[in-house]
N, C-alpha and C. Protein backbone atom coordinates (compact mmCIF):
# COMPACT_ATOMS: atom_id res chain seq x y z
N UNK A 1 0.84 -1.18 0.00
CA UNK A 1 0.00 0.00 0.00
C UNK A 1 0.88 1.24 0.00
N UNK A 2 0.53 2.36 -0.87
CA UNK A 2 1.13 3.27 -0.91
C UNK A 2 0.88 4.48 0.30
N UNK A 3 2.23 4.47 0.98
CA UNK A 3 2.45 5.46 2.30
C UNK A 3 3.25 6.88 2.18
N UNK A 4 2.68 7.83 2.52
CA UNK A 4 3.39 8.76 2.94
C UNK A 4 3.03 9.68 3.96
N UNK A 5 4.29 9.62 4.81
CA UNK A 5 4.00 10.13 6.07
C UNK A 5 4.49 11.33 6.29
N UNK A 6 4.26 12.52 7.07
CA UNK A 6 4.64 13.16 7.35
C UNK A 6 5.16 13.51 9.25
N UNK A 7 5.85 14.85 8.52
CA UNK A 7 7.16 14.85 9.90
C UNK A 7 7.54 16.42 10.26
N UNK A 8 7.49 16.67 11.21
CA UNK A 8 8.19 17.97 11.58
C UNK A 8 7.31 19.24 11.70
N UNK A 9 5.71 18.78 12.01
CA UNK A 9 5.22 19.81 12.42
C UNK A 9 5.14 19.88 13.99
N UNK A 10 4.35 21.32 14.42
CA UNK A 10 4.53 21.39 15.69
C UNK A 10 4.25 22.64 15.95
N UNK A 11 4.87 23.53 17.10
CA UNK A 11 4.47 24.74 17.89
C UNK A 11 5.82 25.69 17.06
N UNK A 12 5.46 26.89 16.62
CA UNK A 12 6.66 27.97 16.46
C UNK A 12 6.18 28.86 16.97
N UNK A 13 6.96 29.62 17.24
CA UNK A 13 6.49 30.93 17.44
C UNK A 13 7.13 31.89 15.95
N UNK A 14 6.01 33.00 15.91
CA UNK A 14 5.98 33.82 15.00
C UNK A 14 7.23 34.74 14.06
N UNK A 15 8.22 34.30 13.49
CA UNK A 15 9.35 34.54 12.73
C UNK A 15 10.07 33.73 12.90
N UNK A 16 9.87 32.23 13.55
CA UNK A 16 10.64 31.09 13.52
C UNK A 16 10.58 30.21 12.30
N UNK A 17 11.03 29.65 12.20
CA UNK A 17 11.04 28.37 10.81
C UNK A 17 11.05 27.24 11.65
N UNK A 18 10.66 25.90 10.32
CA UNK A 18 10.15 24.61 10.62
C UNK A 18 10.59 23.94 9.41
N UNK A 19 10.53 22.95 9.34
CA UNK A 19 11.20 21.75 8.06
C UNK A 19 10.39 20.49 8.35
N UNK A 20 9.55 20.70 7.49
CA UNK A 20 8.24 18.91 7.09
C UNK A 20 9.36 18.19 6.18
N UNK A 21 9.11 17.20 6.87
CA UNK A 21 9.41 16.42 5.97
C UNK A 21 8.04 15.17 5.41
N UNK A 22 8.51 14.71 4.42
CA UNK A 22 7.83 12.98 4.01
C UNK A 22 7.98 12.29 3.09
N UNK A 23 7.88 11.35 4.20
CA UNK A 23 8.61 10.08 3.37
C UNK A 23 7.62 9.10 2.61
N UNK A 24 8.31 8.61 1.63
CA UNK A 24 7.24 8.24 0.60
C UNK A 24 7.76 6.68 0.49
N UNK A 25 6.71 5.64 0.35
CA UNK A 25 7.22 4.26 0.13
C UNK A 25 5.81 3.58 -0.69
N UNK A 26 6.13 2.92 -1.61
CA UNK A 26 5.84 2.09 -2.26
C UNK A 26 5.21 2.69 -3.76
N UNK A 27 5.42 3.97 -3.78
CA UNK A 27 5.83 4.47 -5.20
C UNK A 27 7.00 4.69 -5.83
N UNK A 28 6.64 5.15 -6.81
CA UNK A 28 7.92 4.94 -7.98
C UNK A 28 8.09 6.95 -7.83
N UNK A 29 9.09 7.03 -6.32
CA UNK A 29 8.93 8.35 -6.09
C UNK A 29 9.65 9.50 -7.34
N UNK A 30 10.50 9.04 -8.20
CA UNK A 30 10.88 10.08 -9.56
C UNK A 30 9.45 10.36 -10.13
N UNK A 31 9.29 9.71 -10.48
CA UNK A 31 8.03 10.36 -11.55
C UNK A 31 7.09 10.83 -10.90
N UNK A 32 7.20 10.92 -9.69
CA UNK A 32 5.72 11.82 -9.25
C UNK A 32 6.13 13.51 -8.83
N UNK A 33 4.82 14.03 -9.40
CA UNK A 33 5.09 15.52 -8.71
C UNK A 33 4.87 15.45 -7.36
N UNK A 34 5.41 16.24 -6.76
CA UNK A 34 5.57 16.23 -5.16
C UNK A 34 5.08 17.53 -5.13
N UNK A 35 3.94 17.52 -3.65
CA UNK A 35 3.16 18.60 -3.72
C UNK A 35 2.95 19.06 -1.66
N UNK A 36 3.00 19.92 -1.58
CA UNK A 36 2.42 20.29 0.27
C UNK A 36 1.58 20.90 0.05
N UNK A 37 0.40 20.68 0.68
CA UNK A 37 -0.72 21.16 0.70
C UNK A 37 -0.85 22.02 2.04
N UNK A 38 -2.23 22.58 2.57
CA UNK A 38 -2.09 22.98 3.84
C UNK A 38 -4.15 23.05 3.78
N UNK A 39 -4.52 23.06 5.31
CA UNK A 39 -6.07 23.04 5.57
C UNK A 39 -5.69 24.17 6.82
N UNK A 40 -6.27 25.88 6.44
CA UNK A 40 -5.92 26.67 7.79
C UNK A 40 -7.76 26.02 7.93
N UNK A 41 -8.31 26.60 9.31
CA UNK A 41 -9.13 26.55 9.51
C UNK A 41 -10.18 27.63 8.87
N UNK A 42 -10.85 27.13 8.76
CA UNK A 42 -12.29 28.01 7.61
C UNK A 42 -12.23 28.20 6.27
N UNK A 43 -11.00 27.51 5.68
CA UNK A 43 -10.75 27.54 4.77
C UNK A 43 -10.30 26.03 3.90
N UNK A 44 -10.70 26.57 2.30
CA UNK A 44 -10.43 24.78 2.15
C UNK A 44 -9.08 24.53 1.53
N UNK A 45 -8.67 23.40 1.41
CA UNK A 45 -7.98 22.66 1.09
C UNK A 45 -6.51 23.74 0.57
N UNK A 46 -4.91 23.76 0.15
CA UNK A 46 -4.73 24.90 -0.62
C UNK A 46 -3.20 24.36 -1.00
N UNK A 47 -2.82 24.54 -2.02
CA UNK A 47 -1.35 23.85 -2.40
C UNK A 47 -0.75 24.98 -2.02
N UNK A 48 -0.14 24.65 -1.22
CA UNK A 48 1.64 25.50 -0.82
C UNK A 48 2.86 25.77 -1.76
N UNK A 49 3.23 24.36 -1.90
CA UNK A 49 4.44 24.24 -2.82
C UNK A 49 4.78 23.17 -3.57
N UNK A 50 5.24 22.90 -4.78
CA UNK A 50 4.98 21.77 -6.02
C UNK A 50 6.64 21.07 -5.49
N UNK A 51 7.38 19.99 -6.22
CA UNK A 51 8.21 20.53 -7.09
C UNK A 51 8.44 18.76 -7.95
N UNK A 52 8.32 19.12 -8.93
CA UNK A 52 8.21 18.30 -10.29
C UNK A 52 9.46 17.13 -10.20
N UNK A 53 9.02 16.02 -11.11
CA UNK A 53 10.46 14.98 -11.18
C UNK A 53 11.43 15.99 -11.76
N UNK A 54 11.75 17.26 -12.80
CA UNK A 54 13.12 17.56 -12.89
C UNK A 54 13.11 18.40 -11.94
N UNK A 55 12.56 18.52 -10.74
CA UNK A 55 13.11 19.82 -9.88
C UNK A 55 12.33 21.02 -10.40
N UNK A 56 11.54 21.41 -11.09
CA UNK A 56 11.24 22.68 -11.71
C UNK A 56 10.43 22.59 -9.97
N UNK A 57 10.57 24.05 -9.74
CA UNK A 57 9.54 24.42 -8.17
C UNK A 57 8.70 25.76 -8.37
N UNK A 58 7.52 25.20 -7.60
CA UNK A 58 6.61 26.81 -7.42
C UNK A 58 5.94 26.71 -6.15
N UNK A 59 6.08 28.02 -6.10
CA UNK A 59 5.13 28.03 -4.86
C UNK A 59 3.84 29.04 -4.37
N UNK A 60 3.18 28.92 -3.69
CA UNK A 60 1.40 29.65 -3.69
C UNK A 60 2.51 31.23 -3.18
N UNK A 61 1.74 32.28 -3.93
CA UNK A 61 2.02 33.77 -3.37
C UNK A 61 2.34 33.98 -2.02
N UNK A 62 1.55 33.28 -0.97
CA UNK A 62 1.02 33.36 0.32
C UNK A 62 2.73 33.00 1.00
N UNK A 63 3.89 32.32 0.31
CA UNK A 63 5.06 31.40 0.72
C UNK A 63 5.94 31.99 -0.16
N UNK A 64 5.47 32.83 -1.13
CA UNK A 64 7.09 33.24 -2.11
C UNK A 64 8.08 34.14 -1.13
N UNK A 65 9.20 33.93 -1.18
CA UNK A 65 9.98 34.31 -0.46
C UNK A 65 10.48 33.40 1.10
N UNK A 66 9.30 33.02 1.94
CA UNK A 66 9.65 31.86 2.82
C UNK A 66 9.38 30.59 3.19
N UNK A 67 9.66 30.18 1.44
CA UNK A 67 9.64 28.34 1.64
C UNK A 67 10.30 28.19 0.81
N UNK A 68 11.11 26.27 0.59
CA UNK A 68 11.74 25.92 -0.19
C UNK A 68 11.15 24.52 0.00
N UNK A 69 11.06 24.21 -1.37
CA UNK A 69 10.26 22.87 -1.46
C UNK A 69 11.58 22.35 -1.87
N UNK A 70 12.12 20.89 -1.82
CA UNK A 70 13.22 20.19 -2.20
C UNK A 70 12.63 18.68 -1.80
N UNK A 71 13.51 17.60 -2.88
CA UNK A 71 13.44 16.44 -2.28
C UNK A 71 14.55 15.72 -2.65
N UNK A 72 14.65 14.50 -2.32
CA UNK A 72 15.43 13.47 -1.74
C UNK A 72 15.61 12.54 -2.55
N UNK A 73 15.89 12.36 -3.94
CA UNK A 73 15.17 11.18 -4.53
C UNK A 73 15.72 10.07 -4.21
N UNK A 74 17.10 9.64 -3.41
CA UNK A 74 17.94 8.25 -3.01
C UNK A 74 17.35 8.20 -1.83
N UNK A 75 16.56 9.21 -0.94
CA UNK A 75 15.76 8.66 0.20
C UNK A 75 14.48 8.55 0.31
N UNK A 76 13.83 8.89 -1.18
CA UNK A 76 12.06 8.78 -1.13
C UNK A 76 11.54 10.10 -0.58
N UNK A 77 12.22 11.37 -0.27
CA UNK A 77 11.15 12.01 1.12
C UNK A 77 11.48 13.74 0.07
N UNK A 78 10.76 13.98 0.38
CA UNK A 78 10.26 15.70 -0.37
C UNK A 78 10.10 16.25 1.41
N UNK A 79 10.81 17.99 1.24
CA UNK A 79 11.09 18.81 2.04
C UNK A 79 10.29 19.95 2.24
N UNK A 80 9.55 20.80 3.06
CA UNK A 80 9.06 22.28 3.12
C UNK A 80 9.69 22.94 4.46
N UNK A 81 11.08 23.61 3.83
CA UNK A 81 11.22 24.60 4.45
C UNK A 81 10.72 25.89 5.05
N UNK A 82 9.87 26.58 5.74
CA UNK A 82 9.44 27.41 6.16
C UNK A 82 10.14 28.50 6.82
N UNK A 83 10.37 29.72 6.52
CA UNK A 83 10.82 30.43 7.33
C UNK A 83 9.89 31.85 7.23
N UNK A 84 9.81 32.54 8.74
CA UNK A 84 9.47 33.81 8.72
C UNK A 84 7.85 33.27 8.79
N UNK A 85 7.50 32.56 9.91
CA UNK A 85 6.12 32.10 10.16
C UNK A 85 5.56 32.93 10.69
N UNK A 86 4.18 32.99 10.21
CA UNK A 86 3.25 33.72 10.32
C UNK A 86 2.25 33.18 11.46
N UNK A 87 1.08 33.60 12.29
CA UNK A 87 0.27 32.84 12.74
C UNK A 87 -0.48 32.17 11.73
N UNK A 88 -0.77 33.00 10.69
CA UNK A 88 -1.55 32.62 9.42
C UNK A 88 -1.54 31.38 9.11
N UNK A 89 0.16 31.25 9.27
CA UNK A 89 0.27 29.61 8.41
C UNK A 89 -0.56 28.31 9.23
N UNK A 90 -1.16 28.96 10.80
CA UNK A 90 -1.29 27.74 11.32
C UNK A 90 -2.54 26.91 10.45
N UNK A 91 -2.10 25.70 10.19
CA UNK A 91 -2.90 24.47 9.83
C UNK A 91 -2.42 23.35 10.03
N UNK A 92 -3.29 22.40 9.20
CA UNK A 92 -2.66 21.04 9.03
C UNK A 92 -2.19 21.03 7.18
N UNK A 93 -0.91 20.73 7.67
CA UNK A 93 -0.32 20.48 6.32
C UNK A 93 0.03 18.95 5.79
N UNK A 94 -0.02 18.95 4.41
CA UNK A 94 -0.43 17.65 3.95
C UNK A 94 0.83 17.59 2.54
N UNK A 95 1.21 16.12 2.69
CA UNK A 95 2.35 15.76 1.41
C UNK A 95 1.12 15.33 0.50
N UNK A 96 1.40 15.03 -0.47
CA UNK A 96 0.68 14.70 -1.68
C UNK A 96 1.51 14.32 -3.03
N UNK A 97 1.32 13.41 -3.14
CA UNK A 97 2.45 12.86 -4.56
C UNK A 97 1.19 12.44 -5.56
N UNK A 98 1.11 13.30 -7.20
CA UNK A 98 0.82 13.05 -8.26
C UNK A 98 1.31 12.49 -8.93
N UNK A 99 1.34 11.56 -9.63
CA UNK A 99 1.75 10.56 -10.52
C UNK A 99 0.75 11.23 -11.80
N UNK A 100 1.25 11.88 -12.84
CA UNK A 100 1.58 12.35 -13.74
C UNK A 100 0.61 11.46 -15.45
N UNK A 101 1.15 10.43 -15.21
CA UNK A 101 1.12 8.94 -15.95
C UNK A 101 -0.41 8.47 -15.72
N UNK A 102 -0.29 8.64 -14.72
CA UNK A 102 -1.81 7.49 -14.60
C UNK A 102 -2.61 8.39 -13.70
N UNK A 103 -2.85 9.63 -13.68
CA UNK A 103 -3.38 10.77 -12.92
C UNK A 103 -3.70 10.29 -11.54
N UNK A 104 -3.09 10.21 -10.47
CA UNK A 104 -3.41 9.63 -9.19
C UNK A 104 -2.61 10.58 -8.64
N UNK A 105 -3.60 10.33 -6.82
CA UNK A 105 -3.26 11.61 -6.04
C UNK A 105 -3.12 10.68 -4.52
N UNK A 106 -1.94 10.83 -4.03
CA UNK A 106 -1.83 9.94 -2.84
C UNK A 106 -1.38 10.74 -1.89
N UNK A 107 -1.89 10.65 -0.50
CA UNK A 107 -1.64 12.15 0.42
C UNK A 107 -1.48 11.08 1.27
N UNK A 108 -0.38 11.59 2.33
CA UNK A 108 -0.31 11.89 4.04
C UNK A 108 -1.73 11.66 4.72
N UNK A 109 -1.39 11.97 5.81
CA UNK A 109 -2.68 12.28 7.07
C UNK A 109 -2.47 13.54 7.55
N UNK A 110 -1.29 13.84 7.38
CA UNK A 110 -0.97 15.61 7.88
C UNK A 110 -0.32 15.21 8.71
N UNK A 111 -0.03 17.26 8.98
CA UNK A 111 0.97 17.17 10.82
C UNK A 111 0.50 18.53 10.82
N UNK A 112 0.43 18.67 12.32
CA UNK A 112 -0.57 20.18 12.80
C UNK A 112 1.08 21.10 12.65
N UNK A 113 0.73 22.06 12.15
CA UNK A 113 1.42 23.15 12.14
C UNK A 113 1.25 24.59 13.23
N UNK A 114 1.11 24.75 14.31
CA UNK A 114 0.94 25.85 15.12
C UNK A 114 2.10 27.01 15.19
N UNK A 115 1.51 28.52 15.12
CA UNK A 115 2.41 29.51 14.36
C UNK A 115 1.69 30.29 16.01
N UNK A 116 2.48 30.58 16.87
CA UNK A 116 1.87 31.49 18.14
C UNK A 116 2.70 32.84 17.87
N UNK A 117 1.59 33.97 18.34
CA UNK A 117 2.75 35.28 18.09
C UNK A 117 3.13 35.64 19.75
């Protein structure tokens, strides 16, 4: 069964940074786009940051300037650097790997993200 878990959320306080990680197993992790999502409360669902099998990266307006999406491909696991947190950012944030090929969408369970000022 295809897993990916996530890692490294938690409590910051407000101009601190954080680093998610997740790790991905039992896909064929090159070919998928690698994606972080985020759920703030009252709001739905919202992609954060992409970044494609060659590395091409983007990221939502809301993060240009303090995130870096990166991944791992000899360890399976895609990265979201965060810096310069906002309370805003607090949610639950979510990995998500697209497979491209056969249009499929395989997500995490999340990890709570809390941003205190």
């Amino acid at each position: 069964q295809v897993q990916l878990v996530e890692s490294g959320g938690g409590l910051v306080q407000a101009g601190g940074s954080l680093r998610l990680s997740c790790a991905v197993a039992r896909i064929i992790f090159r070919e998928n786009t690698m994606n972080w999502y985020r759920q703030v409360p009252g709001k739905e669902r919202e992609l954060v940051a992409s970044t494609t099998s060659d590395d091409k990266t983007s990221y939502a307006d809301f993060m240009k300037g303090r995130a870096t999406i990166s991944r791992d491909n000899a360890k399976n696991t895609v990265y979201l650097q965060m810096n310069s947190m906002r309370p805003e950012d607090t949610g639950v944030y979510y990995c998500n790997a697209h497979n491209p090929i056969w249009n499929r969408d395989y997500w995490g369970r999340g990890t709570q993200v809390t941003v205190s000022s």
